[in-house]
Every structure is written in structure tokens, then in C-alpha cells.
C-alpha atoms as a PDB file:
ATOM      1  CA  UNK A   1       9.038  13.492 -10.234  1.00  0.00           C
ATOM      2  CA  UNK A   2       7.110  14.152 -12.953  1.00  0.00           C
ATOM      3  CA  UNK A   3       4.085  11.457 -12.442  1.00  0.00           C
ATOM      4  CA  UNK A   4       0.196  12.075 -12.737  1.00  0.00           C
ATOM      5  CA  UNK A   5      -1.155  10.764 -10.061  1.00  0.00           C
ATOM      6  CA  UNK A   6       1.285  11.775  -7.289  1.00  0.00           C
ATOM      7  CA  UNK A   7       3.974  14.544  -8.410  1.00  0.00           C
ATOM      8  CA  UNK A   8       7.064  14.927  -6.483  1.00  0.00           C
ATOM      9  CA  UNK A   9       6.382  11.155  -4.923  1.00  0.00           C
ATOM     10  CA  UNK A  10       9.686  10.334  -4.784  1.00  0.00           C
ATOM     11  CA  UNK A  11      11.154  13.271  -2.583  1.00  0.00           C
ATOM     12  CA  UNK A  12       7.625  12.690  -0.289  1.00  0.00           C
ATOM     13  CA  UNK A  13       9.501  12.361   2.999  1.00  0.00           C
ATOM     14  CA  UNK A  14       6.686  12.897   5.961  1.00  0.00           C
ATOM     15  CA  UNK A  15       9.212   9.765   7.550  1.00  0.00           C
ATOM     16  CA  UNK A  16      11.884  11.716   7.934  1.00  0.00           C
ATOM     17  CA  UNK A  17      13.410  10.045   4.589  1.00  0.00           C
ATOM     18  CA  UNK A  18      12.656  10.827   0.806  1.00  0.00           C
ATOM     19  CA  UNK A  19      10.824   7.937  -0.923  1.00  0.00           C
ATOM     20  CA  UNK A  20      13.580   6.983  -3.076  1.00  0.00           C
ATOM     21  CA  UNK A  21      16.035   6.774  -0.004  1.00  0.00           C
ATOM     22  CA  UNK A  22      13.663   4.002   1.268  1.00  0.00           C
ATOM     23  CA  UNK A  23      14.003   1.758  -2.132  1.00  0.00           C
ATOM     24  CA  UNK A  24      17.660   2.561  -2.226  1.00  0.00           C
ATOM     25  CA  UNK A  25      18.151   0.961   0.858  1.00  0.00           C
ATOM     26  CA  UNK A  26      15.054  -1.595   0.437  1.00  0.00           C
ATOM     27  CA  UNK A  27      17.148  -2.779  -3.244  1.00  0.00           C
ATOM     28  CA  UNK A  28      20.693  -2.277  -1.565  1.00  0.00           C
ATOM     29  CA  UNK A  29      19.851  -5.411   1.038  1.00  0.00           C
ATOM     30  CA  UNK A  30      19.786  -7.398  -2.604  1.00  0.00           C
ATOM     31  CA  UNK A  31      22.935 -10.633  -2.679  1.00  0.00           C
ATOM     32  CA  UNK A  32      22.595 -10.635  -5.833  1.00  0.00           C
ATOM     33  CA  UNK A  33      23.454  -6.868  -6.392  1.00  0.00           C
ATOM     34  CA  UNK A  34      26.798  -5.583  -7.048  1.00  0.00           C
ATOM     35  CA  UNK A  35      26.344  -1.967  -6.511  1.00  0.00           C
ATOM     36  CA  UNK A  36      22.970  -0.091  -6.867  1.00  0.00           C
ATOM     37  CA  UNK A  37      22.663   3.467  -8.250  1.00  0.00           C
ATOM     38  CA  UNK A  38      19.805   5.928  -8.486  1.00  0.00           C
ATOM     39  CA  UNK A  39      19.190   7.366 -12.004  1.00  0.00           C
ATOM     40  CA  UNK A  40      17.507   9.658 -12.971  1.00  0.00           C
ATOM     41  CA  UNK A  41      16.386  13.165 -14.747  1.00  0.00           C
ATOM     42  CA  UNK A  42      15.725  15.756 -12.002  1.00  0.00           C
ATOM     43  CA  UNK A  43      18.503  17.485  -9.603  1.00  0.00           C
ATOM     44  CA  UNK A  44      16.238  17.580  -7.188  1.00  0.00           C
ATOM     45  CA  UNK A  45      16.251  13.842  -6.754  1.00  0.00           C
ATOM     46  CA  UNK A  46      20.247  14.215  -7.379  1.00  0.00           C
ATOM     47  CA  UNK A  47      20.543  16.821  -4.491  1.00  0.00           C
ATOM     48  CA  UNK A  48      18.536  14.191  -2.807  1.00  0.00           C
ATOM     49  CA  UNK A  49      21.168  11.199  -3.348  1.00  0.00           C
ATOM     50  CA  UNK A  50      24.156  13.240  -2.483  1.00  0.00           C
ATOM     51  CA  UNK A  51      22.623  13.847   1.298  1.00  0.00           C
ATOM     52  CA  UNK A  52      21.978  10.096   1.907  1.00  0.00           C
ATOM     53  CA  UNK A  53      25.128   9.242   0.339  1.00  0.00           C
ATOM     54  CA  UNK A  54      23.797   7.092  -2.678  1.00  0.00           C
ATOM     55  CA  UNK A  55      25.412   7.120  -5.900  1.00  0.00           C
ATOM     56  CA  UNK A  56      23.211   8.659  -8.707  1.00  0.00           C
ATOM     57  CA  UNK A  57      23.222   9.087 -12.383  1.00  0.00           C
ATOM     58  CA  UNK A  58      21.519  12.100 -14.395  1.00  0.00           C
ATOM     59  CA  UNK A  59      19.949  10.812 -17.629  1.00  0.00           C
ATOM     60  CA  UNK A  60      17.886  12.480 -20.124  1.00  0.00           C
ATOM     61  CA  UNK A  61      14.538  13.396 -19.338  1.00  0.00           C
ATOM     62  CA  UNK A  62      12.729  12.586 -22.932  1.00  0.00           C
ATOM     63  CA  UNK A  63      12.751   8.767 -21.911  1.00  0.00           C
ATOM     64  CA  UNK A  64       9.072   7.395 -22.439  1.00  0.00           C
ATOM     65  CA  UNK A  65       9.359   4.500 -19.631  1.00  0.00           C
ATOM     66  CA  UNK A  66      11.923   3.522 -16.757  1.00  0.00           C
ATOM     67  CA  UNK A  67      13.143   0.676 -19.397  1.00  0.00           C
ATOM     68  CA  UNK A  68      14.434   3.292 -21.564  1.00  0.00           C
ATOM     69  CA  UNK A  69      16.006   5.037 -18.886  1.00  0.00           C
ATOM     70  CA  UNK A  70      17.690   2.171 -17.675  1.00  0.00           C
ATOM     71  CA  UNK A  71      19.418   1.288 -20.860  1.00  0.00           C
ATOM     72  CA  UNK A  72      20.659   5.191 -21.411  1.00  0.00           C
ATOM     73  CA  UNK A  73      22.282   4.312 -17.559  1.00  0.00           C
ATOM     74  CA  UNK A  74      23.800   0.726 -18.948  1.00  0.00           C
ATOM     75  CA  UNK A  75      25.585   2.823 -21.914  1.00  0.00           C
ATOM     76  CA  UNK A  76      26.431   5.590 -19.391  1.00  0.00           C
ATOM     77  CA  UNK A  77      28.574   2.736 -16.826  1.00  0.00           C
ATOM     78  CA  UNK A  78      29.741   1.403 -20.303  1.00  0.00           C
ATOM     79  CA  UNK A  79      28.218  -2.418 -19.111  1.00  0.00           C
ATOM     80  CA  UNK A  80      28.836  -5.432 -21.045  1.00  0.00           C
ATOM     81  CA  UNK A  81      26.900  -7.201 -23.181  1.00  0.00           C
ATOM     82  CA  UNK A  82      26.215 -10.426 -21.220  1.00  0.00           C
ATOM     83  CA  UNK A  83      25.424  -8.299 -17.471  1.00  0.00           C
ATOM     84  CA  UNK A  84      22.460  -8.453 -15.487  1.00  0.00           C
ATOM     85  CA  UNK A  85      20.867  -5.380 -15.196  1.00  0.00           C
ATOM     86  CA  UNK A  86      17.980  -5.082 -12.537  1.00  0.00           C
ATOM     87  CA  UNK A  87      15.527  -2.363 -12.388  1.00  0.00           C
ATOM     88  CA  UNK A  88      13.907  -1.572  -9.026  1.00  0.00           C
ATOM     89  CA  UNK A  89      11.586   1.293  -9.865  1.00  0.00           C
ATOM     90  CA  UNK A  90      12.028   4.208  -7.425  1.00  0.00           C
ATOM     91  CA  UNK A  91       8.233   4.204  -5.785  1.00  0.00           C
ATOM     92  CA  UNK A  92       8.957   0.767  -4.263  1.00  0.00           C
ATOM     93  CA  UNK A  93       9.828   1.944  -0.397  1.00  0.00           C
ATOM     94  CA  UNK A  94       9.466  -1.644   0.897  1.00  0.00           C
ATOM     95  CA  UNK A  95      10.978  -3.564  -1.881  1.00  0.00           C
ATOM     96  CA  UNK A  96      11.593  -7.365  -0.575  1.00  0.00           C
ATOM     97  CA  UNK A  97      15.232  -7.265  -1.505  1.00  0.00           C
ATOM     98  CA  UNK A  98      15.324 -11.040  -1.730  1.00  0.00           C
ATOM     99  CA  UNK A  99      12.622 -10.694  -5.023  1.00  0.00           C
ATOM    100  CA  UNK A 100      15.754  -9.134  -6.881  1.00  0.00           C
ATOM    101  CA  UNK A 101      17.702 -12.493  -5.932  1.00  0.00           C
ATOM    102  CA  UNK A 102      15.153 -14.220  -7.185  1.00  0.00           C
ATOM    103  CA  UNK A 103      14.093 -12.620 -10.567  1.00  0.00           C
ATOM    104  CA  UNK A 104      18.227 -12.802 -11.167  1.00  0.00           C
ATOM    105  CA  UNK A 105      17.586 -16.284 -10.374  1.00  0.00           C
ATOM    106  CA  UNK A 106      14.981 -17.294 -12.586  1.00  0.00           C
ATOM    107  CA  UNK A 107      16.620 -15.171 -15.571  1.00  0.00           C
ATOM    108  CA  UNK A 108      19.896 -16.972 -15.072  1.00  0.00           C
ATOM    109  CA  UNK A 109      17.849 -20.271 -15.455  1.00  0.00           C
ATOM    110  CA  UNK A 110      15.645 -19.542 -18.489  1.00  0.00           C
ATOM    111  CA  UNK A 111      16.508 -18.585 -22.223  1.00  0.00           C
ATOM    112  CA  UNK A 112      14.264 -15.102 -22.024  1.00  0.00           C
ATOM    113  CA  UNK A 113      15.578 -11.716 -21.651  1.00  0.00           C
ATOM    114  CA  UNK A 114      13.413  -9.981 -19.123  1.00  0.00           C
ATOM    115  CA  UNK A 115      12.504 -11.512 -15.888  1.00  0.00           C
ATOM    116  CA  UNK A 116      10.328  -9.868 -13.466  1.00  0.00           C
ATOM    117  CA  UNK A 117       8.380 -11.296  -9.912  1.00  0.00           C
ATOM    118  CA  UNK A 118       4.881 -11.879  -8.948  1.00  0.00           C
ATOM    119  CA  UNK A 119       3.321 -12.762  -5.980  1.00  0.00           C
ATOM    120  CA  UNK A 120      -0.072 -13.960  -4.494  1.00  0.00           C
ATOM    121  CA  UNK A 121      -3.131 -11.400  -3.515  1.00  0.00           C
ATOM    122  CA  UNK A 122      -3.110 -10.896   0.235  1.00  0.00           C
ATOM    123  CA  UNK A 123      -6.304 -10.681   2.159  1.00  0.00           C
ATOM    124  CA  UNK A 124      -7.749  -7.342   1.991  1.00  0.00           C
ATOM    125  CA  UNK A 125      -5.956  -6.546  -1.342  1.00  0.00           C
ATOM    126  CA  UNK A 126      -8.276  -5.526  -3.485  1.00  0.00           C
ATOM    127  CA  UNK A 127      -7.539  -7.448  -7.589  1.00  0.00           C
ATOM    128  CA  UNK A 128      -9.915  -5.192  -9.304  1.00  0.00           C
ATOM    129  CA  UNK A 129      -7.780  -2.050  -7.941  1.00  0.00           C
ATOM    130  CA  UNK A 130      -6.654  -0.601 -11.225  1.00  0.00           C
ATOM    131  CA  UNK A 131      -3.542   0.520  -9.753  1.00  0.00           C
ATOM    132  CA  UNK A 132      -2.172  -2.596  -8.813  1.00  0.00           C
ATOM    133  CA  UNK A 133      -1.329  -4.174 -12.089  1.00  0.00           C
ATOM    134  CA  UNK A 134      -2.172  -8.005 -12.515  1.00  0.00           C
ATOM    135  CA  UNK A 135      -0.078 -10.928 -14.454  1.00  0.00           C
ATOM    136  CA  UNK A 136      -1.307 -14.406 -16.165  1.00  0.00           C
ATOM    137  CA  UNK A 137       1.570 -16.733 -16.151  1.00  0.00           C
ATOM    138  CA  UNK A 138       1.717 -19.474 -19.392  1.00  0.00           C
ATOM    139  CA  UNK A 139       1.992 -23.528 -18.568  1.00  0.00           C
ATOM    140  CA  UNK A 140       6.054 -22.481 -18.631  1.00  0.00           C
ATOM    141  CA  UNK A 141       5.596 -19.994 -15.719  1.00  0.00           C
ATOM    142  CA  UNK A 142       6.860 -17.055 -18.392  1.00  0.00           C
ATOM    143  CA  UNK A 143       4.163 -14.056 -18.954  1.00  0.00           C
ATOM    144  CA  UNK A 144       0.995 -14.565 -20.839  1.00  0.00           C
ATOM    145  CA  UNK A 145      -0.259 -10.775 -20.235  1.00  0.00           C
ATOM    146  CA  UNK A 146       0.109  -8.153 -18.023  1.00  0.00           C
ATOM    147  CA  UNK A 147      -2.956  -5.282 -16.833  1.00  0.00           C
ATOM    148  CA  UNK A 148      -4.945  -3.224 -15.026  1.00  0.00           C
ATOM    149  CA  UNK A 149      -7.832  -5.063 -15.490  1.00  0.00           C
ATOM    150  CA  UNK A 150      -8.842  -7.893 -13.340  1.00  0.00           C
ATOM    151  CA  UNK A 151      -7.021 -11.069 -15.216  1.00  0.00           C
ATOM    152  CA  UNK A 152      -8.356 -13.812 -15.155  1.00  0.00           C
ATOM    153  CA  UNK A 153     -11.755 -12.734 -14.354  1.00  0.00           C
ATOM    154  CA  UNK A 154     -14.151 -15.002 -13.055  1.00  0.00           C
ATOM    155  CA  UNK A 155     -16.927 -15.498 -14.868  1.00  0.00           C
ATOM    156  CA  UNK A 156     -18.659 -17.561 -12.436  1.00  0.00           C
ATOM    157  CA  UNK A 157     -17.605 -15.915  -9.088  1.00  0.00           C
ATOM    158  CA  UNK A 158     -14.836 -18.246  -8.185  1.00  0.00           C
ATOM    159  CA  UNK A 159     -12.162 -20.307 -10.535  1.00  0.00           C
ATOM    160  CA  UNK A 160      -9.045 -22.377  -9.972  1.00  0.00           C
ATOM    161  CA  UNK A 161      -7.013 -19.637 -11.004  1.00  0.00           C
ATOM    162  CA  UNK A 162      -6.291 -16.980  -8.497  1.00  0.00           C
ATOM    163  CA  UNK A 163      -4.678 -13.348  -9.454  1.00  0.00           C
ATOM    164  CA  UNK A 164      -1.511 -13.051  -9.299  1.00  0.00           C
ATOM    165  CA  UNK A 165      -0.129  -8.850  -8.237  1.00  0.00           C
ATOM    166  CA  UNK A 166       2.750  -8.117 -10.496  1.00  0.00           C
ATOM    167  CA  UNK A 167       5.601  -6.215  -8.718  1.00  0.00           C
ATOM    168  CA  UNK A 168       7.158  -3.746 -10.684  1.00  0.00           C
ATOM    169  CA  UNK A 169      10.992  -5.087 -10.677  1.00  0.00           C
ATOM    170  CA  UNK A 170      12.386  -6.231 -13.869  1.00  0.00           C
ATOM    171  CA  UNK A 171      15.732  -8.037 -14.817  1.00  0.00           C
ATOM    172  CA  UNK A 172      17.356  -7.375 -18.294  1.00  0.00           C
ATOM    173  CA  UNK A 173      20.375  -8.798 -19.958  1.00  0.00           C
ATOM    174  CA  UNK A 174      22.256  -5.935 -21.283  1.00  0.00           C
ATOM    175  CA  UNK A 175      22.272  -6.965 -24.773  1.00  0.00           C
ATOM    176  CA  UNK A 176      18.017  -7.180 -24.719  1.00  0.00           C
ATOM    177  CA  UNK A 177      17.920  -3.103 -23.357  1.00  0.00           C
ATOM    178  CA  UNK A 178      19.239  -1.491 -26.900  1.00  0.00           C
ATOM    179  CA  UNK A 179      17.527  -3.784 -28.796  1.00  0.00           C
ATOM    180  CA  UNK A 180      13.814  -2.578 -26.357  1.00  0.00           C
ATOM    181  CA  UNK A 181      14.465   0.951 -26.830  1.00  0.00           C
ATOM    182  CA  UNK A 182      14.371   0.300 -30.857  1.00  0.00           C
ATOM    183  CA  UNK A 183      11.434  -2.003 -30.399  1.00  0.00           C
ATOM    184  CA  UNK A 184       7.935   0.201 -31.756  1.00  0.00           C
ATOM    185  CA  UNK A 185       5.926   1.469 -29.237  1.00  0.00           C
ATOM    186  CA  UNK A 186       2.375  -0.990 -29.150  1.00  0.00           C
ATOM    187  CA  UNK A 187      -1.298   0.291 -28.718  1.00  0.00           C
ATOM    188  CA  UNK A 188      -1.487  -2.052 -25.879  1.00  0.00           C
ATOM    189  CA  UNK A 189       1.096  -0.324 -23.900  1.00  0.00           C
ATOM    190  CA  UNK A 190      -0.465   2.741 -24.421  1.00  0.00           C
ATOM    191  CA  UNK A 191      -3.683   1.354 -23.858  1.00  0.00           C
ATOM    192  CA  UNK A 192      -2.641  -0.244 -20.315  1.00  0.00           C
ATOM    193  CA  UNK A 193       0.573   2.543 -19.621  1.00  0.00           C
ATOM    194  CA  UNK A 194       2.651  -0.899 -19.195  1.00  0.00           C
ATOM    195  CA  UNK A 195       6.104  -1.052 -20.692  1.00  0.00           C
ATOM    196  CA  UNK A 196       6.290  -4.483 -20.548  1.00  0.00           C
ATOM    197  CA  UNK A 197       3.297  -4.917 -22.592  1.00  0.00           C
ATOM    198  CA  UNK A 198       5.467  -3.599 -25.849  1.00  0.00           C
ATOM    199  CA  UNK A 199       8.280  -6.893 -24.818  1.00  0.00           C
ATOM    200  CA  UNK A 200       4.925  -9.502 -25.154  1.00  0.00           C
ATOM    201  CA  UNK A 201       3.812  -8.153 -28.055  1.00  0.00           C
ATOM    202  CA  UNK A 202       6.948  -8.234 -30.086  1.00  0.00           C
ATOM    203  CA  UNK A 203       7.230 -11.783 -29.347  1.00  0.00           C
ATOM    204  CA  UNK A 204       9.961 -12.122 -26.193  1.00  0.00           C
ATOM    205  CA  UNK A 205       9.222 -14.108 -23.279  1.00  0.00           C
ATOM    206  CA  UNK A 206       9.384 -12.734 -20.147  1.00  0.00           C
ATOM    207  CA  UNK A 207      10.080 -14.925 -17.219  1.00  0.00           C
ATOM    208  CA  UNK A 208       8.656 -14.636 -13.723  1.00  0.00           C
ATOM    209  CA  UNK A 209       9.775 -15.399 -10.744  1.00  0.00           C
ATOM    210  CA  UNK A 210       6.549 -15.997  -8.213  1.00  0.00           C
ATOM    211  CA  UNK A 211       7.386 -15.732  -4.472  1.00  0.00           C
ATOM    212  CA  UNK A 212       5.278 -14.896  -1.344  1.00  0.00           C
ATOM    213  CA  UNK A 213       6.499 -11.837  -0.229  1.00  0.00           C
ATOM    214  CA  UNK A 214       6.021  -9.639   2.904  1.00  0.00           C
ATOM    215  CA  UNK A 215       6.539  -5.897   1.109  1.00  0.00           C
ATOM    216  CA  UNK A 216       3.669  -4.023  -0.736  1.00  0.00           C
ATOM    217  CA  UNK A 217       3.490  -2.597  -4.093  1.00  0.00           C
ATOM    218  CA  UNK A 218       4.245   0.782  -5.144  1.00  0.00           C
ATOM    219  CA  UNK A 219       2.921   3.875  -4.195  1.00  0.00           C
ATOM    220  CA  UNK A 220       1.065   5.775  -6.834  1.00  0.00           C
ATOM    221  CA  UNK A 221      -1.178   7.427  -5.334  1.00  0.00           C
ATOM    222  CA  UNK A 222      -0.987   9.903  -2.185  1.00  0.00           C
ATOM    223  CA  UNK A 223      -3.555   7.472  -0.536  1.00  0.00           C
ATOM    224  CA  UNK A 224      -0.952   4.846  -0.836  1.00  0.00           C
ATOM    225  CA  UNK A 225       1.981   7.258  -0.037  1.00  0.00           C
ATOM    226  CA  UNK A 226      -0.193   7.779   3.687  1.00  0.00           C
ATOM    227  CA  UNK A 227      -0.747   3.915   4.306  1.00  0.00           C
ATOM    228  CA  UNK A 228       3.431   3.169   3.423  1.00  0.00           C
ATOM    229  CA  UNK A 229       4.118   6.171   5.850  1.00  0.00           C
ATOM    230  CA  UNK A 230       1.009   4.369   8.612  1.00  0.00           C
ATOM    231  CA  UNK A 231       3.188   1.048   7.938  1.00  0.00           C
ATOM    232  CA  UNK A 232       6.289   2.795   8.636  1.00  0.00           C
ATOM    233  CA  UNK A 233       5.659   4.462  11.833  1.00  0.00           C
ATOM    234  CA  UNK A 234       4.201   1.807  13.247  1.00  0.00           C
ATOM    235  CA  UNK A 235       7.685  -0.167  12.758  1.00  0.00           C
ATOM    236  CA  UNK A 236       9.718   2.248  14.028  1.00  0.00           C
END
């Protein structure tokens, strides 16, 4: 509710649904998923649940990043140690549910703790959009770095590398969330405002799962908010 560059996004409803009813449903479609609950700080987004039927959990509202939130809602539904615990953040209205099968996938098959998805640019995506948050994978296909910045940038105009557009879902094993929220907060994720930045620089691998997908990123921005809502009505 609270963010800077759109407040209120996730009640925006101008499609008849709130934002975060959209991802509910988008994450919901997941095989993988057992149950899927909303959490969060604000009764607003609470009163919000209750009318679409979705279960929801109040947390505190002093968390610094959705990671911390998530493992205050992992104590809260008492979890054990060796679950899967995915979180799909709540400005992700077309979420490809089959990206959550696949980051629990690729978790499930590696050694890391975090897992999280990437996918190729699309044409007419823009990779030097600040908003839409780029990954480098290393030769194991775990993260190298995460940012806002255009990574890897071509010096010459062209390179073999292309982009890759992080989506903002990440897996955790329930034991790796208390140990995060004790982990010291990093320049470089204050720097880039990227959570994941602080797992990297402590030394844990993140996997990634990289799949072609047919959603779109977040919306952070009321420009993006109006192009979702374009996408929508032209579906329905």
C-alpha cells in the first residue's frame, strides 16, 4: 500500500477487481502450490481478501522487504523447517502460474536456498527501463547479480549475451527465511532497492529457473497499472 511510485497499487481496481485479487488468482493456478494466502500489513487489503474470499494474514508493518514479511507469515502458520515457501509479490496481476512450478522445480534440484525465474526480453521491452530489474546468470545457471542497470551492457552495440528480465517470484526453504532476516542489510541493496542483492552478497547462491513466459512484469508505476488494465480489457 505503502509504495513510492504508485500508492494504494494493490487495491487499484479500474477492472472491476483489486490488483492483488488478480495475483491471487494468477499464483492460485500454481501445481505446485498447496494453498496460497495473502499477507500483509494494511486492513484495507484484509477487507479486500475477505470480499473475494482469499485467505489473508496481518503481519507487522516495520518489515523492510517482502522477504522479511514472508518469514514473519512462515512463523505465523508455524511451517517446518524443510517446506517450500514461495513468494509471489502482490503487484504481479498476470503472474504465469506455471513459473512458480518451475522455480519449485529448480530449487528442489539444486543445493541453494532461494530460487527465483527469469525470462528473455520481448520485442518492444525496453532493458535499459530502470524499473524492470535485470539478472546475469553464472556458467551454473545460479545468479551472478541482479539490477536496475542495464547488465550486461554492450560495449560494442551488440554481444552474445542477451538480457535476461528478472521476475520478481522467489522460492525459499523455510530454514534459509530466519536465517535472511538476521543477515545485515548491504549497501548494494540499498543502492539498487533489491532484497535479493543482500542473499549474493553474503555468499548464498540463488538458483534460477529461466523460462519463456507469456505474463509481464509488475506494475510499479501507474503507467504500467494503465497498460495491465489496456491488456485486460482487451481479453475480456
Amino acid at each position: 500500500m505503502a509504495s513510492s511510485r504508485f500508492p494504494g497499487k494493490v487495491l487499484a481496481n479500474k477492472t472491476g477487481k483489486p490488483l492483488i485479487q488478480h495475483v491471487w488468482e494468477s499464483a492460485s493456478r500454481s501445481h505446485r502450490a498447496s494453498r496460497t494466502i495473502i499477507a500483509t500489513d494494511d486492513q484495507r487489503v484484509m477487507a479486500a481478501a475477505a470480499a473475494f474470499n482469499a485467505p489473508c494474514l496481518l503481519t507487522r508493518a516495520d518489515h523492510p522487504n517482502g522477504t522479511s514479511r514472508l518469514a514473519e507469515a512462515a512463523a505465523s502458520l508455524n511451517l517446518p523447517a524443510d517446506a517450500i515457501v514461495v513468494n509471489a509479490q502482490g503487484d504481479e496481476p498476470e503472474l504465469d502460474a506455471t513459473l512458480i512450478d518451475a522455480a519449485v522445480d529448480v530449487l528442489e534440484r539444486s543445493a541453494a536456498p532461494v530460487s527465483t525465474v527469469a525470462t528473455p526480453f520481448r520485442p518492444g521491452e525496453r532493458p535499459d527501463d530502470p524499473n524492470i530489474v535485470k539478472v546475469v546468470l553464472r556458467g551454473d545457471g545460479s545468479a551472478l547479480y541482479f539490477s536496475r542497470a542495464l547488465i550486461p551492457f554492450p560495449r560494442d552495440g551488440a554481444g552474445p549475451v542477451k538480457p535476461l528480465r528478472h521476475i520478481g517470484l522467489y522460492v525459499y526453504r523455510r530454514s534459509f527465511l530466519d536465517r535472511y532476516v538476521n543477515l545485515p542489510i548491504t549497501a548494494l541493496e540499498q543502492t539498487e532497492q533489491l532484497e535479493q542483492l543482500r542473499i549474493l552478497y553474503h555468499g548464498f547462491p540463488i538458483a534460477v529457473a529461466v523460462r519463456e513466459t507469456s505474463g509481464f512484469g509488475g506494475v510499479d508505476t501507474p503507467e504500467q497499472y494503465e497498460q495491465f488494465v489496456a491488456r485486460w480489457n482487451q481479453r475480456n
